[in-house]
N, C-alpha and C. Protein backbone atom coordinates (compact mmCIF):
# COMPACT_ATOMS: atom_id res chain seq x y z
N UNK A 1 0.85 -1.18 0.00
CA UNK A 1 0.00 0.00 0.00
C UNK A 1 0.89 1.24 0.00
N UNK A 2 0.71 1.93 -0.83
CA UNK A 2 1.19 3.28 -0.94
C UNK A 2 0.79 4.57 -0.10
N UNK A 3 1.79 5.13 0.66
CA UNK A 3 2.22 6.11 1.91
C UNK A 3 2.51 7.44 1.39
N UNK A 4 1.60 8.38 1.35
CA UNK A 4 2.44 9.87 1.30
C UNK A 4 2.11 10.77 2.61
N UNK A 5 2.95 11.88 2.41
CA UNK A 5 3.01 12.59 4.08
C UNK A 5 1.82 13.45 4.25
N UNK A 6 1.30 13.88 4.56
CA UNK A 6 0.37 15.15 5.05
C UNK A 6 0.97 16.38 5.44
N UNK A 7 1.26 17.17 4.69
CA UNK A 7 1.59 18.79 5.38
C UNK A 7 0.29 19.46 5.18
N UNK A 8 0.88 20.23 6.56
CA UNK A 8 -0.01 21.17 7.14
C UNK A 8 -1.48 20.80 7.55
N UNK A 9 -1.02 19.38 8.28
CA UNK A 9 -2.20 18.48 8.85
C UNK A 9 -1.44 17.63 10.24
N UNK A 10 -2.69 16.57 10.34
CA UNK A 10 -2.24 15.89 11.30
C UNK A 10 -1.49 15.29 11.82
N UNK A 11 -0.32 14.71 10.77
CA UNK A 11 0.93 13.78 11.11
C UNK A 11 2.36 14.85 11.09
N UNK A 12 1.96 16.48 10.89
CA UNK A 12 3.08 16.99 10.32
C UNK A 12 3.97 16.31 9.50
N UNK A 13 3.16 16.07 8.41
CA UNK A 13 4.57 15.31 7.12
C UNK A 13 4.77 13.78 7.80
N UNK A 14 4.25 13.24 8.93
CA UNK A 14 4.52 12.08 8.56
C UNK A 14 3.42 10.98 7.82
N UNK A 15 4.10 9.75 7.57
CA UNK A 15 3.36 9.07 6.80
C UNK A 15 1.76 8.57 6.88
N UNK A 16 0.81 8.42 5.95
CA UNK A 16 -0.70 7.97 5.69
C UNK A 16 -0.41 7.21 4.68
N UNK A 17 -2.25 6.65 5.24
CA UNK A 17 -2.53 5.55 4.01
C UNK A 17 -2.76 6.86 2.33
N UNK A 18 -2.33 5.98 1.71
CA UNK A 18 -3.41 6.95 0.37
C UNK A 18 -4.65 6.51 0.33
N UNK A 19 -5.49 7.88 -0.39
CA UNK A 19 -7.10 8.09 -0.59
C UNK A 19 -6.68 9.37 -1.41
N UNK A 20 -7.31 9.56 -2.08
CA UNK A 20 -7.47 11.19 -2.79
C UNK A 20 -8.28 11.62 -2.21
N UNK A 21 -8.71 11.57 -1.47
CA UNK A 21 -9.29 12.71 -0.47
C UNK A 21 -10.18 11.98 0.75
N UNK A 22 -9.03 13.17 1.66
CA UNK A 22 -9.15 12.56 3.59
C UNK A 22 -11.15 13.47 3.47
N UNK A 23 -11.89 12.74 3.95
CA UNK A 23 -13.38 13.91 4.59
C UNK A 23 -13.94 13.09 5.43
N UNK A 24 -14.64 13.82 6.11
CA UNK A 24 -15.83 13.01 6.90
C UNK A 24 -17.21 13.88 7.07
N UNK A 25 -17.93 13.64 7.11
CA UNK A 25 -19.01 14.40 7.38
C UNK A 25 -18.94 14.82 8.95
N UNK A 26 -18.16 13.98 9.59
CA UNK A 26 -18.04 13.96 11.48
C UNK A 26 -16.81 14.61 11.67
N UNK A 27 -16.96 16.27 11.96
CA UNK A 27 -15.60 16.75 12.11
C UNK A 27 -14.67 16.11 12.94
N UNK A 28 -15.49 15.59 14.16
CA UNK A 28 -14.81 14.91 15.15
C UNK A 28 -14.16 13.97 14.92
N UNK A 29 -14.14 12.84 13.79
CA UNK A 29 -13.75 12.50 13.33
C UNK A 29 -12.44 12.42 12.04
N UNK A 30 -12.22 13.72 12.15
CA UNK A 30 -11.23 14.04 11.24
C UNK A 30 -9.49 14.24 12.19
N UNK A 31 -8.71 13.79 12.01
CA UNK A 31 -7.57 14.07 12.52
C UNK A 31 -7.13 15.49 13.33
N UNK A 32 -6.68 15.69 13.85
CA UNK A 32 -6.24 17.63 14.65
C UNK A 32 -5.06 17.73 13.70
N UNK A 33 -4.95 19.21 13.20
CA UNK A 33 -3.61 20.04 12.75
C UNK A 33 -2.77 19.52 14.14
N UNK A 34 -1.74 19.32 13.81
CA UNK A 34 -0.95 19.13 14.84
C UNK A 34 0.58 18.94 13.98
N UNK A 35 1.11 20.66 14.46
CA UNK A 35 2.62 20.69 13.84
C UNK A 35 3.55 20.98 14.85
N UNK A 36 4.47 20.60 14.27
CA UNK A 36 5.75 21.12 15.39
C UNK A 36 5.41 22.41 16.18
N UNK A 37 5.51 23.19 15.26
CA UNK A 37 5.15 24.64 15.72
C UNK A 37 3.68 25.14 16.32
N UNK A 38 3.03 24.00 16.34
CA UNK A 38 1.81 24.72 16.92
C UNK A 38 1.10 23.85 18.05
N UNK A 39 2.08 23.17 19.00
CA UNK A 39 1.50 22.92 20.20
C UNK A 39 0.61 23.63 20.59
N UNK A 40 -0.27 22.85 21.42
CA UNK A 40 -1.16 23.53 22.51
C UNK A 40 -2.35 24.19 22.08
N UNK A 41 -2.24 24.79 20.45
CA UNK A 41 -3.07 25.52 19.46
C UNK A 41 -4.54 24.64 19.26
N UNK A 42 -5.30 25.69 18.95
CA UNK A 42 -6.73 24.37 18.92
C UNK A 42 -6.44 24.23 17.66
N UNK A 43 -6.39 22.72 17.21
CA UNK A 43 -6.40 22.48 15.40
C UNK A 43 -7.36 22.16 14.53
N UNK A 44 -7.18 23.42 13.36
CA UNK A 44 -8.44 23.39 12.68
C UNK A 44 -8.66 21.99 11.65
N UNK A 45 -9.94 21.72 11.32
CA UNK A 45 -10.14 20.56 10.44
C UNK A 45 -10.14 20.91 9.39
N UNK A 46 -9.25 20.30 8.67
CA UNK A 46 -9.18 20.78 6.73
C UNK A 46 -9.68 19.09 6.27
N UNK A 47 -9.77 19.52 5.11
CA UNK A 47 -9.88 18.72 4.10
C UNK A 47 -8.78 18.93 2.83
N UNK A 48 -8.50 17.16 2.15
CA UNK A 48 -7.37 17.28 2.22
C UNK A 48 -7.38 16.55 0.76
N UNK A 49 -6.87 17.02 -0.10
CA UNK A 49 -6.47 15.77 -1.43
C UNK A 49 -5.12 15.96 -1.45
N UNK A 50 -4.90 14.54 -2.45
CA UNK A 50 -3.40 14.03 -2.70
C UNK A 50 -3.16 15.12 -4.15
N UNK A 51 -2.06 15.29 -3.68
CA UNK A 51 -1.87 16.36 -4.83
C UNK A 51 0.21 16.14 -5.33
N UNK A 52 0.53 16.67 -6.50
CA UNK A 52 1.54 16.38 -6.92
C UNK A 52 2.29 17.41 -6.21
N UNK A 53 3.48 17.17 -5.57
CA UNK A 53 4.69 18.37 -5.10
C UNK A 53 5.65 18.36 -5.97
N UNK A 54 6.63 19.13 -5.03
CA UNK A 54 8.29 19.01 -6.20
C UNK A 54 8.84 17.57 -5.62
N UNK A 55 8.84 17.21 -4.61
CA UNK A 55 9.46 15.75 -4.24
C UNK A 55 8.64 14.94 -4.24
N UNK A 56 7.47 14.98 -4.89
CA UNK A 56 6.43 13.67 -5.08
C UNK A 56 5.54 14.11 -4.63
N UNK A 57 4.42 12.91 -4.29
CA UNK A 57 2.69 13.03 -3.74
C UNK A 57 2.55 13.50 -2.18
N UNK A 58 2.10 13.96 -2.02
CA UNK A 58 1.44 14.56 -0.47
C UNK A 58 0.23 15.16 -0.62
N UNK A 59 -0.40 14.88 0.90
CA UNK A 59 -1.50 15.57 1.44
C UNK A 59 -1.39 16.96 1.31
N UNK A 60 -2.73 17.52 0.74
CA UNK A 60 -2.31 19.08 1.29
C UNK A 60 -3.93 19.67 1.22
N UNK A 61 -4.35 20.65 1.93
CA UNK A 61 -5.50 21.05 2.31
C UNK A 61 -6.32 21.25 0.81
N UNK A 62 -7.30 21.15 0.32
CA UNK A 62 -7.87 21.77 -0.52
C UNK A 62 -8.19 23.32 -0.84
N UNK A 63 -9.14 23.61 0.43
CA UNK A 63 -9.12 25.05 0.64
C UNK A 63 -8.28 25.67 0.55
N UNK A 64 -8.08 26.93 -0.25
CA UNK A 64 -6.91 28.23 -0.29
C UNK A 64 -6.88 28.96 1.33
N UNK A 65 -8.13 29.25 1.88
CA UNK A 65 -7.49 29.52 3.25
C UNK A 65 -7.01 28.22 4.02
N UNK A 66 -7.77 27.44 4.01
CA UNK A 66 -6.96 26.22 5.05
C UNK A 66 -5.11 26.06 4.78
N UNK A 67 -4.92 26.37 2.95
CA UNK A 67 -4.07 26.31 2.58
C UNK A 67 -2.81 27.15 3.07
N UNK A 68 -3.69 28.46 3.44
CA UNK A 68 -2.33 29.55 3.68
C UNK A 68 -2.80 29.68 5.40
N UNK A 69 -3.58 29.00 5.93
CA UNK A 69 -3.21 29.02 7.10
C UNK A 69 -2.65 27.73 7.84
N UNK A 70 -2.34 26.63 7.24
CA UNK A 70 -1.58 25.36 7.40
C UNK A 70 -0.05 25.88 7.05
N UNK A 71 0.17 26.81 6.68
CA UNK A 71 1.63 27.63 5.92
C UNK A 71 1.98 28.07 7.09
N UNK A 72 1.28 29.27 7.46
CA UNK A 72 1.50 30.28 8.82
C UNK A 72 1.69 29.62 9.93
N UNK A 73 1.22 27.96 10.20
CA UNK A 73 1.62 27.46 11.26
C UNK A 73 2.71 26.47 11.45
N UNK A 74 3.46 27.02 10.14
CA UNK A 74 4.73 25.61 10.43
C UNK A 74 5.80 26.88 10.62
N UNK A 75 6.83 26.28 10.31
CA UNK A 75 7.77 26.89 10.90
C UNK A 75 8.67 28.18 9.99
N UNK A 76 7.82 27.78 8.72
CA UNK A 76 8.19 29.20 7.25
C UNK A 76 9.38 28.62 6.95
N UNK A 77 9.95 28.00 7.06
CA UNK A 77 11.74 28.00 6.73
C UNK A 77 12.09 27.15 5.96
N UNK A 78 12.52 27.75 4.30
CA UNK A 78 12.93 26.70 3.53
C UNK A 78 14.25 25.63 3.38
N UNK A 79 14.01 24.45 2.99
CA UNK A 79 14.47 23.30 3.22
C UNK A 79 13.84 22.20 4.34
N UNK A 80 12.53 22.77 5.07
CA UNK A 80 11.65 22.28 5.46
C UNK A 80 10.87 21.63 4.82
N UNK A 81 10.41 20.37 4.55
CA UNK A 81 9.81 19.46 3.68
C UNK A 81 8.33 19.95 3.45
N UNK A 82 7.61 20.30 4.96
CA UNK A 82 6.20 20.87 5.05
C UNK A 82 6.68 22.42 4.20
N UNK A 83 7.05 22.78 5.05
CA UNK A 83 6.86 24.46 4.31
C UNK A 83 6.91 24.93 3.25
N UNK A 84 7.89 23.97 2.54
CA UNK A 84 8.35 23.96 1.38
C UNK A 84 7.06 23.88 0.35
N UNK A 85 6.56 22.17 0.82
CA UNK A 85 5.25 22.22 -0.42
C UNK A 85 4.05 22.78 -0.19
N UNK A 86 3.63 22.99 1.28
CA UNK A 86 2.72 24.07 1.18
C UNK A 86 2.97 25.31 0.52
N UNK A 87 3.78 25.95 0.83
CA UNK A 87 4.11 27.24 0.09
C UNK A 87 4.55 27.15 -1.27
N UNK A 88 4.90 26.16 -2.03
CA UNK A 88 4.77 25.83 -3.55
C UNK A 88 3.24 25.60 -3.81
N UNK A 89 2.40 25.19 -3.15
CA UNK A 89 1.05 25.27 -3.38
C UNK A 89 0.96 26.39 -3.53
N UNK A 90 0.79 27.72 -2.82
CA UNK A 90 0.21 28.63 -2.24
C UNK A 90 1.04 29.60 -3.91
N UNK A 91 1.45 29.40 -3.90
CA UNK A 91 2.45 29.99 -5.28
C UNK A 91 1.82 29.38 -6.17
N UNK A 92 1.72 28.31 -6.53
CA UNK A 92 0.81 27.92 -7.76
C UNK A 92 -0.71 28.05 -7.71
N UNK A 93 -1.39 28.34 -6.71
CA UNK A 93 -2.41 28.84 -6.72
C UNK A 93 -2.43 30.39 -6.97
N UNK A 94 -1.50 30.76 -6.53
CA UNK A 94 -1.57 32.59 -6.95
C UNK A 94 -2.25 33.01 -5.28
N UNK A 95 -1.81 32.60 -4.54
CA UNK A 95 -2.48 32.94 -3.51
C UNK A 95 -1.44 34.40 -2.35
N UNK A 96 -2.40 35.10 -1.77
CA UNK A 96 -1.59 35.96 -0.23
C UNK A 96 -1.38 35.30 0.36
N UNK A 97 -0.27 35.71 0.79
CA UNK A 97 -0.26 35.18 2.56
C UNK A 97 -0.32 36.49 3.53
C-alpha cells in the first residue's frame, strides 16, 4: 500500500494511508492540525487531497485559506519538507499570505 506525508495536517509530514481525499461528514472525526510549531493551538479541520509536489505526492488542504493558514503554522523555513510544499502550493495557486 502506498504512503504519502500530510503537510499542514495531522501527522506533520509524517506518513498515511493513500485516498485522494481525507473527509468526513463527522468533524470529530477528522484528525487535529498538529505541527511542530503549533503545540497547545486548537487544530483546525481541513480537508485534504493528494496532490503532486516538487518531491512527489502529499496531502495538502484543498481550501486556499486552510491552505495559507496550514503555511502560517509551520515553521516558514525553507528546506523544510512541510513548508516547502505548502508554500509551492500557495504559489501555484496565486495565492496571499
Amino acid at each position: 500500500m502506498d504512503h504519502y506525508p500530510i503537510y499542514g495536517g495531522p501527522l506533520n509530514g509524517r506518513k498515511a494511508e493513500e485516498a485522494a481525499t481525507i473527509y468526513t461528514e463527522r468533524p470529530d472525526l477528522v484528525p487535529p492540525f498538529q505541527s511542530a510549531d503549533s503545540e497547545g493551538i486548537e487544530p483546525p479541520q481541513y480537508i485534504y487531497d493528494l496532490m503532486e509536489t516538487a518531491t512527489g505526492k502529499a496531502f495538502l488542504p484543498r481550501k486556499d485559506r486552510d491552505l495559507t493558514q496550514a503555511y502560517n503554522r509551520t515553521n516558514r523555513k525553507r528546506g523544510d519538507p512541510e513548508a516547502d510544499a505548502l508554500l509551492d502550493e500557495i504559489t501555484k495557486r496565486n495565492l496571499e499570505l
